[in-house]
N, C-alpha and C. Protein backbone atom coordinates (compact mmCIF):
# COMPACT_ATOMS: atom_id res chain seq x y z
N UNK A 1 12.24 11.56 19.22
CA UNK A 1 12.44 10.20 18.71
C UNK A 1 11.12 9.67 18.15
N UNK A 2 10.97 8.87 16.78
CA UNK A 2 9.61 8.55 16.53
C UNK A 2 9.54 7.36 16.88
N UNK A 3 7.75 6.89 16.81
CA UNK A 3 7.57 5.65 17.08
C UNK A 3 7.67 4.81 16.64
N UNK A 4 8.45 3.75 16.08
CA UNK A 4 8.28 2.76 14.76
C UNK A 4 6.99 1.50 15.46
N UNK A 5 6.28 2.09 16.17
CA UNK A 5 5.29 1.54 16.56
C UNK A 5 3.82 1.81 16.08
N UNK A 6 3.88 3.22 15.69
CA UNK A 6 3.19 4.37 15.05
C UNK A 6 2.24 3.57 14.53
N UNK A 7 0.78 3.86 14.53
CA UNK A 7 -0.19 3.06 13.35
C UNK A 7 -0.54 4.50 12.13
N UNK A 8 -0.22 5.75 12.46
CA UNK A 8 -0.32 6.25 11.20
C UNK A 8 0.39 6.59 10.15
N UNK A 9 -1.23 6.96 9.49
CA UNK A 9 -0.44 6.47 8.34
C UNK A 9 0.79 7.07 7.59
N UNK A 10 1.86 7.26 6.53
CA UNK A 10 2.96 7.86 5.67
C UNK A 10 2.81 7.36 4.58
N UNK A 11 1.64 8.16 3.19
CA UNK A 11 1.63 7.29 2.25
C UNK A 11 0.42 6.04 2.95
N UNK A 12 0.51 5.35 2.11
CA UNK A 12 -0.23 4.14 2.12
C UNK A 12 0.04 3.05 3.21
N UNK A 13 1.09 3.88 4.02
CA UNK A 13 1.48 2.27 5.07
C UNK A 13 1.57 3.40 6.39
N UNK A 14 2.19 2.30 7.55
CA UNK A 14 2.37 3.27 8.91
C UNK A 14 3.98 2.17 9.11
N UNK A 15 4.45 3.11 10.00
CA UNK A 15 5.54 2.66 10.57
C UNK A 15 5.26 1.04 11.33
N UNK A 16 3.91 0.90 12.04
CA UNK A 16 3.84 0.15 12.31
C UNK A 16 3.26 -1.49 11.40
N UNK A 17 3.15 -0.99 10.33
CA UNK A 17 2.86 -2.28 9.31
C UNK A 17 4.26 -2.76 8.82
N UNK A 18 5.20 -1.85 8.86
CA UNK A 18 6.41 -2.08 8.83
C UNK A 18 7.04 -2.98 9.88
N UNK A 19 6.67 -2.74 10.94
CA UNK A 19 7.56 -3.25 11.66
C UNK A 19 6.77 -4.85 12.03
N UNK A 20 5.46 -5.19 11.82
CA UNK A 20 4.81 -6.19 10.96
C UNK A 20 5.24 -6.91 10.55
N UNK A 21 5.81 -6.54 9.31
CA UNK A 21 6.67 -7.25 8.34
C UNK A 21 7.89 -7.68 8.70
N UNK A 22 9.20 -6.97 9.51
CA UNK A 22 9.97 -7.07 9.70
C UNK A 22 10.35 -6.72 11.22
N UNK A 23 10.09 -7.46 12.01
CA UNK A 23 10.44 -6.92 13.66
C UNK A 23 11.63 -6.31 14.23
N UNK A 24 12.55 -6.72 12.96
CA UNK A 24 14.17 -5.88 13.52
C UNK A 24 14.15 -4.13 12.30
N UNK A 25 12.88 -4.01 12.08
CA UNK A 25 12.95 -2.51 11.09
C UNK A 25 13.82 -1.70 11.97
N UNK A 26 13.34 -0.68 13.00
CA UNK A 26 14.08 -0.09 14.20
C UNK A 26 15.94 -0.50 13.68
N UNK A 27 16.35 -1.66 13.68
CA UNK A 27 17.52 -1.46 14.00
C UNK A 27 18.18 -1.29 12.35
N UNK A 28 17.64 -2.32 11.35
CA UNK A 28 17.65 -2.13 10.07
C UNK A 28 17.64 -0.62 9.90
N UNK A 29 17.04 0.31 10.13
CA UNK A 29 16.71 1.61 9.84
C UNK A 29 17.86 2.64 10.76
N UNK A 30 18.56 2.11 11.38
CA UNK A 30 19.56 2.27 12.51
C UNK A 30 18.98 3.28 13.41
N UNK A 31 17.73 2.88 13.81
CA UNK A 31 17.00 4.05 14.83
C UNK A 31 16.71 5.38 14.02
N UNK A 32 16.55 5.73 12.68
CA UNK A 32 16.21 6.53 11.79
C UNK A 32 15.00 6.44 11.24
N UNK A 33 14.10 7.55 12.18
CA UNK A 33 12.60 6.97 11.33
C UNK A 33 12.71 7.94 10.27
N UNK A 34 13.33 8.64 10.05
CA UNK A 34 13.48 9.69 8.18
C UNK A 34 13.51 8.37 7.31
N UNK A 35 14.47 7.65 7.28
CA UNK A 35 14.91 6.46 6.76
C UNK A 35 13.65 5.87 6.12
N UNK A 36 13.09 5.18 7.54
CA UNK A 36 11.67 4.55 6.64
C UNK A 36 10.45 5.24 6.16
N UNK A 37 10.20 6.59 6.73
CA UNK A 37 9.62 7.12 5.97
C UNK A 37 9.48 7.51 4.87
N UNK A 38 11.08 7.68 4.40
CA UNK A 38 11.49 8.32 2.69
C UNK A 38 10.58 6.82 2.00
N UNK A 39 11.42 5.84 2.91
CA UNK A 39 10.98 4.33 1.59
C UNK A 39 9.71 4.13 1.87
N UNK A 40 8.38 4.24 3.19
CA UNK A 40 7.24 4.33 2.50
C UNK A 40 6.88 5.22 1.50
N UNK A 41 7.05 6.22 1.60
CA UNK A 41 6.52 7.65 0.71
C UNK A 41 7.09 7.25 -0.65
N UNK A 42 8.62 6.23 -0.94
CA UNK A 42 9.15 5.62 -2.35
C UNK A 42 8.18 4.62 -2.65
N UNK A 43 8.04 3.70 -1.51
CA UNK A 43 7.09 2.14 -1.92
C UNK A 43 5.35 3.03 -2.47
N UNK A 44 4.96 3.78 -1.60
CA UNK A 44 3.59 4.23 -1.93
C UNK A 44 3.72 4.80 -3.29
N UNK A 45 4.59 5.93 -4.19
CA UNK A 45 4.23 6.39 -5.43
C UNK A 45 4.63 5.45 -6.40
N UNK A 46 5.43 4.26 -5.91
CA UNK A 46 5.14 2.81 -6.84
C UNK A 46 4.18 2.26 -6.90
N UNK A 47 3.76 1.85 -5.76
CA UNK A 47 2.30 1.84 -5.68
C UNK A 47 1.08 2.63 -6.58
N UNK A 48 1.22 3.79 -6.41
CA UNK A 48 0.65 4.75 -7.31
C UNK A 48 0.40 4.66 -8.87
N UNK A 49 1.66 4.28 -9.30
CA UNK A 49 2.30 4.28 -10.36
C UNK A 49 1.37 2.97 -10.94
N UNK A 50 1.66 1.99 -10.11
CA UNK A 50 1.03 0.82 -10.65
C UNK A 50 -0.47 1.00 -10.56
N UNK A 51 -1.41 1.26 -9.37
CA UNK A 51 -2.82 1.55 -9.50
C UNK A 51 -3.61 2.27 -10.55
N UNK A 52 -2.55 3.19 -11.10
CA UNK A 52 -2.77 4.50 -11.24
C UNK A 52 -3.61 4.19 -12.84
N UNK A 53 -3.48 3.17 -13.86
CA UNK A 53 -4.23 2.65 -15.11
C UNK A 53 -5.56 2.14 -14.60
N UNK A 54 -5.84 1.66 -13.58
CA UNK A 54 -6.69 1.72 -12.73
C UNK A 54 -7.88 2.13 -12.33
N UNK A 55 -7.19 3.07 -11.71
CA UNK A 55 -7.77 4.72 -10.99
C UNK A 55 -7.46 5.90 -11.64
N UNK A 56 -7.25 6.12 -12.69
CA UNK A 56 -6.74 7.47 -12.90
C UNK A 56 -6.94 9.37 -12.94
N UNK A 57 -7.65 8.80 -11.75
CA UNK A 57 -7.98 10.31 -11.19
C UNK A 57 -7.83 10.54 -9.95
N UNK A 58 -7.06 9.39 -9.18
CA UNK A 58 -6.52 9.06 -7.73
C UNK A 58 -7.37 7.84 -7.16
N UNK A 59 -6.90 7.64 -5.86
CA UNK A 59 -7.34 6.99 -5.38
C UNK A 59 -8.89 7.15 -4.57
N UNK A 60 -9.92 6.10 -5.13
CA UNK A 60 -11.12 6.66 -5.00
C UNK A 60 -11.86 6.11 -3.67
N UNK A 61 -10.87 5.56 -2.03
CA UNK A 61 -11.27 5.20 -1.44
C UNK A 61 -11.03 6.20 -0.29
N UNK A 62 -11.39 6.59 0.97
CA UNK A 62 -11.13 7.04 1.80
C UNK A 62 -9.53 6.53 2.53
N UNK A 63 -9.63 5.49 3.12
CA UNK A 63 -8.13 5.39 3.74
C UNK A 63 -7.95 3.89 2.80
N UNK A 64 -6.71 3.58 2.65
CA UNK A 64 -5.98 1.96 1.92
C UNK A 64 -6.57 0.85 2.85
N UNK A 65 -7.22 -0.23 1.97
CA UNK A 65 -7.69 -1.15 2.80
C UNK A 65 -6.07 -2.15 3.68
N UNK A 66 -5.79 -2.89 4.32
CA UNK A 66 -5.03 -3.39 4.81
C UNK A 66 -3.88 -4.54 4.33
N UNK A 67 -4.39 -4.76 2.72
CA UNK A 67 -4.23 -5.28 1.55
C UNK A 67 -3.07 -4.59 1.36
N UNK A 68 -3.32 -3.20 0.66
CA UNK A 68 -2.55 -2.11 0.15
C UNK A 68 -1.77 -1.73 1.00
N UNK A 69 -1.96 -1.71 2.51
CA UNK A 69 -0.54 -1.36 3.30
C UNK A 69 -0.08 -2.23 3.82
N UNK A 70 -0.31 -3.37 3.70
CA UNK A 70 0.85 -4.69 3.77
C UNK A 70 1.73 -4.57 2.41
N UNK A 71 0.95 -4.62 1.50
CA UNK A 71 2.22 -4.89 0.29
C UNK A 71 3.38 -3.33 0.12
N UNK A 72 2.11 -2.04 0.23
CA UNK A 72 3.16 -1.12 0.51
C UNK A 72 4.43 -1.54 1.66
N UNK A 73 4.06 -2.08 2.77
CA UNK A 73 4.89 -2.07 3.77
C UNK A 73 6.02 -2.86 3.35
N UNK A 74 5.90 -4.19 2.67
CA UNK A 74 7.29 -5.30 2.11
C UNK A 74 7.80 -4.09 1.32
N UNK A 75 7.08 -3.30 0.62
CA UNK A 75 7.83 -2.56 -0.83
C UNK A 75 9.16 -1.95 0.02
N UNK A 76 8.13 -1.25 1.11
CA UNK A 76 8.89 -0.20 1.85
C UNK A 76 10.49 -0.59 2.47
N UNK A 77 9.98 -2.01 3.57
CA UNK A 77 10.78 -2.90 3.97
C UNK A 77 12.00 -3.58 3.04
N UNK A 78 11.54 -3.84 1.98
CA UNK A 78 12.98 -4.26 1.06
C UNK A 78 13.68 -2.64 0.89
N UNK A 79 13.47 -1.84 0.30
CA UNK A 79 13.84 -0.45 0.40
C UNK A 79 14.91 -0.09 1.31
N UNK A 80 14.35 -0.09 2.35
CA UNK A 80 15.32 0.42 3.46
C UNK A 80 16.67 -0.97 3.58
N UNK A 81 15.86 -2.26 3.92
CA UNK A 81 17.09 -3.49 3.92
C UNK A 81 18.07 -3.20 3.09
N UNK A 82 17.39 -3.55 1.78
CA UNK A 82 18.55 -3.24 0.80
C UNK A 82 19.64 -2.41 0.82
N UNK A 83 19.59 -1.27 1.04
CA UNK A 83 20.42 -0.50 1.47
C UNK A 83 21.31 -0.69 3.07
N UNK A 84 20.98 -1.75 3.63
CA UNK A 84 21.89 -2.65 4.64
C UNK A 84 22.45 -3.62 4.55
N UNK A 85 22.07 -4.69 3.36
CA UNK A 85 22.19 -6.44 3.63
C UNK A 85 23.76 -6.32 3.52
N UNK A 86 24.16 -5.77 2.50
CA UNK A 86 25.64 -6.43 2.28
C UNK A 86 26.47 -5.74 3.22
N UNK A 87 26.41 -4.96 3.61
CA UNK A 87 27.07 -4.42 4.99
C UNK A 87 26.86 -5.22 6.32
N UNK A 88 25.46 -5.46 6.37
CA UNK A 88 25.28 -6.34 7.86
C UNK A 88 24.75 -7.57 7.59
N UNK A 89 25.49 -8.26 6.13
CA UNK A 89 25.60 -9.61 6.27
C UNK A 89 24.20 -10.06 5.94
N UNK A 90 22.51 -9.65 5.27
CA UNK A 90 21.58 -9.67 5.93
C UNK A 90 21.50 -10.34 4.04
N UNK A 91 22.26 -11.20 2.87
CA UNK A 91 21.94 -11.07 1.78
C UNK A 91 20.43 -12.42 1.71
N UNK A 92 21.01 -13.47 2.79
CA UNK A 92 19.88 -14.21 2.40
C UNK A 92 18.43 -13.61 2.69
N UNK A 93 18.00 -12.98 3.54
CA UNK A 93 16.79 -12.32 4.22
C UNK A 93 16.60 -11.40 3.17
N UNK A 94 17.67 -10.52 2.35
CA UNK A 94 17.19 -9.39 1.24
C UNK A 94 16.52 -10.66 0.43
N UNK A 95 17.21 -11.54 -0.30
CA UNK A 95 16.56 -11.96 -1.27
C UNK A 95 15.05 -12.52 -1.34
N UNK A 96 14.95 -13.28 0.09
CA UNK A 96 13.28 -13.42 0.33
C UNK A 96 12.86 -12.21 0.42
N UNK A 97 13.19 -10.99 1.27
CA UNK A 97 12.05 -10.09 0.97
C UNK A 97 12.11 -8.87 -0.26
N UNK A 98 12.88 -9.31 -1.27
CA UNK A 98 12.91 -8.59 -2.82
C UNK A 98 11.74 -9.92 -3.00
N UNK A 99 11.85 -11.03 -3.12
CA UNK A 99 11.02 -11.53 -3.88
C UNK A 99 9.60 -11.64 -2.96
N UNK A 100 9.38 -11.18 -1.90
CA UNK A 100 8.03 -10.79 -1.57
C UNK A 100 7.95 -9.24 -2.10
N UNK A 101 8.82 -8.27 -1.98
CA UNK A 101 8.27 -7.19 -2.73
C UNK A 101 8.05 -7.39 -4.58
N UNK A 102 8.46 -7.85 -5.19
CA UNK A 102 7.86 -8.43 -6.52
C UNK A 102 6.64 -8.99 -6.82
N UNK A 103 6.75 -10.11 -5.65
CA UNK A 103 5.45 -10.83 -5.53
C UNK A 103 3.93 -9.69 -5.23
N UNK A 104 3.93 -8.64 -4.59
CA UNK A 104 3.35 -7.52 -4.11
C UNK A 104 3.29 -6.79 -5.54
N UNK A 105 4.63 -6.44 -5.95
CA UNK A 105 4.16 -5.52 -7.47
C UNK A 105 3.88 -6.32 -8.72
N UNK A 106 3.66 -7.60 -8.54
CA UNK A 106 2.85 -8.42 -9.12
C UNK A 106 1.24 -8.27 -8.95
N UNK A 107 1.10 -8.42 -7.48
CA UNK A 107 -0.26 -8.61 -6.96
C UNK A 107 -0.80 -7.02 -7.49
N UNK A 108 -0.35 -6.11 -7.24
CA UNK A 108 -1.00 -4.65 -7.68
C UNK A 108 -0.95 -4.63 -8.74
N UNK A 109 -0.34 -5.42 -9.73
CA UNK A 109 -0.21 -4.70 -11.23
C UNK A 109 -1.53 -5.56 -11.51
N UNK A 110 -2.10 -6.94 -11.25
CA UNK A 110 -3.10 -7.80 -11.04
C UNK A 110 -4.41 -7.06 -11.06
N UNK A 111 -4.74 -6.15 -9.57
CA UNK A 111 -5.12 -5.09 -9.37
C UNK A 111 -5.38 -4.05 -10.62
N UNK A 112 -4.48 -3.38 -10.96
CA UNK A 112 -4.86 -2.55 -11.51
C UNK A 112 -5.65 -3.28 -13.06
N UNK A 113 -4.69 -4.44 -13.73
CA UNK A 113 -5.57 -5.00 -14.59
C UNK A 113 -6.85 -5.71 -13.96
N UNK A 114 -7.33 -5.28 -13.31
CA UNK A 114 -8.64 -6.18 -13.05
C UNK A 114 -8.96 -7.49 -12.95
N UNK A 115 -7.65 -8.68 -12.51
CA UNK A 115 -7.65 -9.99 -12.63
C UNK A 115 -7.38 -9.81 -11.10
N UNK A 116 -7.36 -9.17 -10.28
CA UNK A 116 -7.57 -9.18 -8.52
C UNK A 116 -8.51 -8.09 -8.30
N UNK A 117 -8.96 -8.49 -7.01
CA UNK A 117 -9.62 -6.96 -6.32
C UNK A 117 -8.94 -7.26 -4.86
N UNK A 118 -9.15 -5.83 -3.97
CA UNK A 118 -8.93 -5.75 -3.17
C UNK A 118 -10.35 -6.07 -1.73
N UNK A 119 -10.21 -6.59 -1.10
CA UNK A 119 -10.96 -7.01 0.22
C UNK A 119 -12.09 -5.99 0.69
N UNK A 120 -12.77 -5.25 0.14
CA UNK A 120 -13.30 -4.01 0.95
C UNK A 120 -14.60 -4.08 1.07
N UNK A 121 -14.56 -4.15 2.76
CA UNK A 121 -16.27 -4.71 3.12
C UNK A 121 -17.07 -4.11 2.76
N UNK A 122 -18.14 -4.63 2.48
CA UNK A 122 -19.28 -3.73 2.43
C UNK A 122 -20.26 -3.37 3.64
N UNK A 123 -20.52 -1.99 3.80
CA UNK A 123 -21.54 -0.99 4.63
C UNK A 123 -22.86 -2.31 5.09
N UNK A 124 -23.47 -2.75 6.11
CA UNK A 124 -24.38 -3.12 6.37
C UNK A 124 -25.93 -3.08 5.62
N UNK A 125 -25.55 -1.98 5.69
CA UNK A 125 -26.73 -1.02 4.71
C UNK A 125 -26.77 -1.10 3.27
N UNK A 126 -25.72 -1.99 3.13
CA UNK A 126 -26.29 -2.44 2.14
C UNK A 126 -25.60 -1.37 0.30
N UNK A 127 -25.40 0.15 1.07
CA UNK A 127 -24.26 0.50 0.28
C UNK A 127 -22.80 -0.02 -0.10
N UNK A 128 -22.32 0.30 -1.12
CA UNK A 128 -21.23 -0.14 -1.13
C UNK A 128 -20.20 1.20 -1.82
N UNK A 129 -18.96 0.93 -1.96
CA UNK A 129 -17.38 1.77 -1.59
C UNK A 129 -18.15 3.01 -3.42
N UNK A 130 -18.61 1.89 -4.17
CA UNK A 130 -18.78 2.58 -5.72
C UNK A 130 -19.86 3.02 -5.54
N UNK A 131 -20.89 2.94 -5.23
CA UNK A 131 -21.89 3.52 -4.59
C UNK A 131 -22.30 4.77 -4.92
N UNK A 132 -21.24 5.61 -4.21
CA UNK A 132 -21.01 7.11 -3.77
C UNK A 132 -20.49 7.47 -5.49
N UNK A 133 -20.49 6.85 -6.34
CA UNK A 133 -19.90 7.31 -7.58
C UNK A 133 -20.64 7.46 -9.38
N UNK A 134 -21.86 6.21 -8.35
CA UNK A 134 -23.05 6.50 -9.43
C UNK A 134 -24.20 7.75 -9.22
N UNK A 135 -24.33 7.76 -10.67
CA UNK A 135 -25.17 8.76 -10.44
C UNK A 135 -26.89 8.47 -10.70
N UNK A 136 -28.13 9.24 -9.91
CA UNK A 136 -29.25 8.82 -10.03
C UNK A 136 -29.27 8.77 -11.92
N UNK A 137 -30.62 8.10 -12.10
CA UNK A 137 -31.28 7.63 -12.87
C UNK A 137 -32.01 8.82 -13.41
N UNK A 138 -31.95 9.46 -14.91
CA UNK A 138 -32.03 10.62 -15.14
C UNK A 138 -33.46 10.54 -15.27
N UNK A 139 -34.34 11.81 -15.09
CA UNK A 139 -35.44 11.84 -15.01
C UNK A 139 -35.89 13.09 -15.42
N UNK A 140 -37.27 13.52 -15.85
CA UNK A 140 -37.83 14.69 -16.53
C UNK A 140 -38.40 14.81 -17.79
N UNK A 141 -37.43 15.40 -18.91
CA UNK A 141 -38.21 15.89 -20.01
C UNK A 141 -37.07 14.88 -20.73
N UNK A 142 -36.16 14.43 -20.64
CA UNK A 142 -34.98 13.77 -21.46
C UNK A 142 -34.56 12.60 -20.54
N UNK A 143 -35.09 12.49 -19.33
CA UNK A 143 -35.41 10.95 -18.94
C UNK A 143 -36.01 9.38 -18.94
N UNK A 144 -36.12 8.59 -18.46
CA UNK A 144 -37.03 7.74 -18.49
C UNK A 144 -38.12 7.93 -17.92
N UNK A 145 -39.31 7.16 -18.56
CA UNK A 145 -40.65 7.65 -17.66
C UNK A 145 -40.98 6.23 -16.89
């Protein structure tokens, strides 16, 4: 049986940012963690999809700041609902959380055009995340002196 308590990660979110978002996921998902896993692993290559003008050589951070797996997690969370509301009665709750997952592939498409950034602290030291991506200051016979 899995944990929908789980903090790791599937894709860009965990079972447990899911259940975050939505405290009845578990039963929404009818005790099927395949279920929500398919729709993180769906919400994350939307995700992708949208970063991806962005980043386009992947994603250039070590793990998703907490930003990125909240909104993955609504993506995820409407995903799986949807595929319940009109059966278990659930249409007003789909429609707020379709329009928080919009609101989310709003906020990333934001993101990827460069009119948002994402939250990501910076190292004490004074490095930072881009850092690791510049390169020294060329030097020698075809450098600066």
């Amino acid at each position: 049986m899995a944990d929908f308590m789980s903090d790791t990660l599937i894709g860009w979110a965990s079972m447990l940012d899911c259940n975050n978002t939505i405290d009845d996921i578990q039963v929404i998902c009818g005790n099927d963690a395949k279920k929500l896993e398919n729709a993180i692993n769906a919400a994350t290559g939307r995700a992708m999809s949208i970063l991806r003008s962005r980043w386009p050589d992947g994603w250039p951070f070590n793990t998703p700041p907490q930003e990125l797996r909240d909104a993955v997690a609504i993506m995820a969370c409407y995903i799986v609902a949807r595929s319940k509301a009109w059966a278990g009665g659930l249409a007003d709750a789909l429609e707020v959380l379709r329009r928080e997952s919009l609101d989310q592939e709003k906020y990333l498409r934001d993101i990827a055009s460069g009119k948002a950034h994402f939250d990501i602290p910076t190292p004490s030291d004074g490095a930072s995340p881009a850092s690791a991506y510049i390169s020294p200051a060329p030097s020698g016979e075809f450098g600066f002196s």
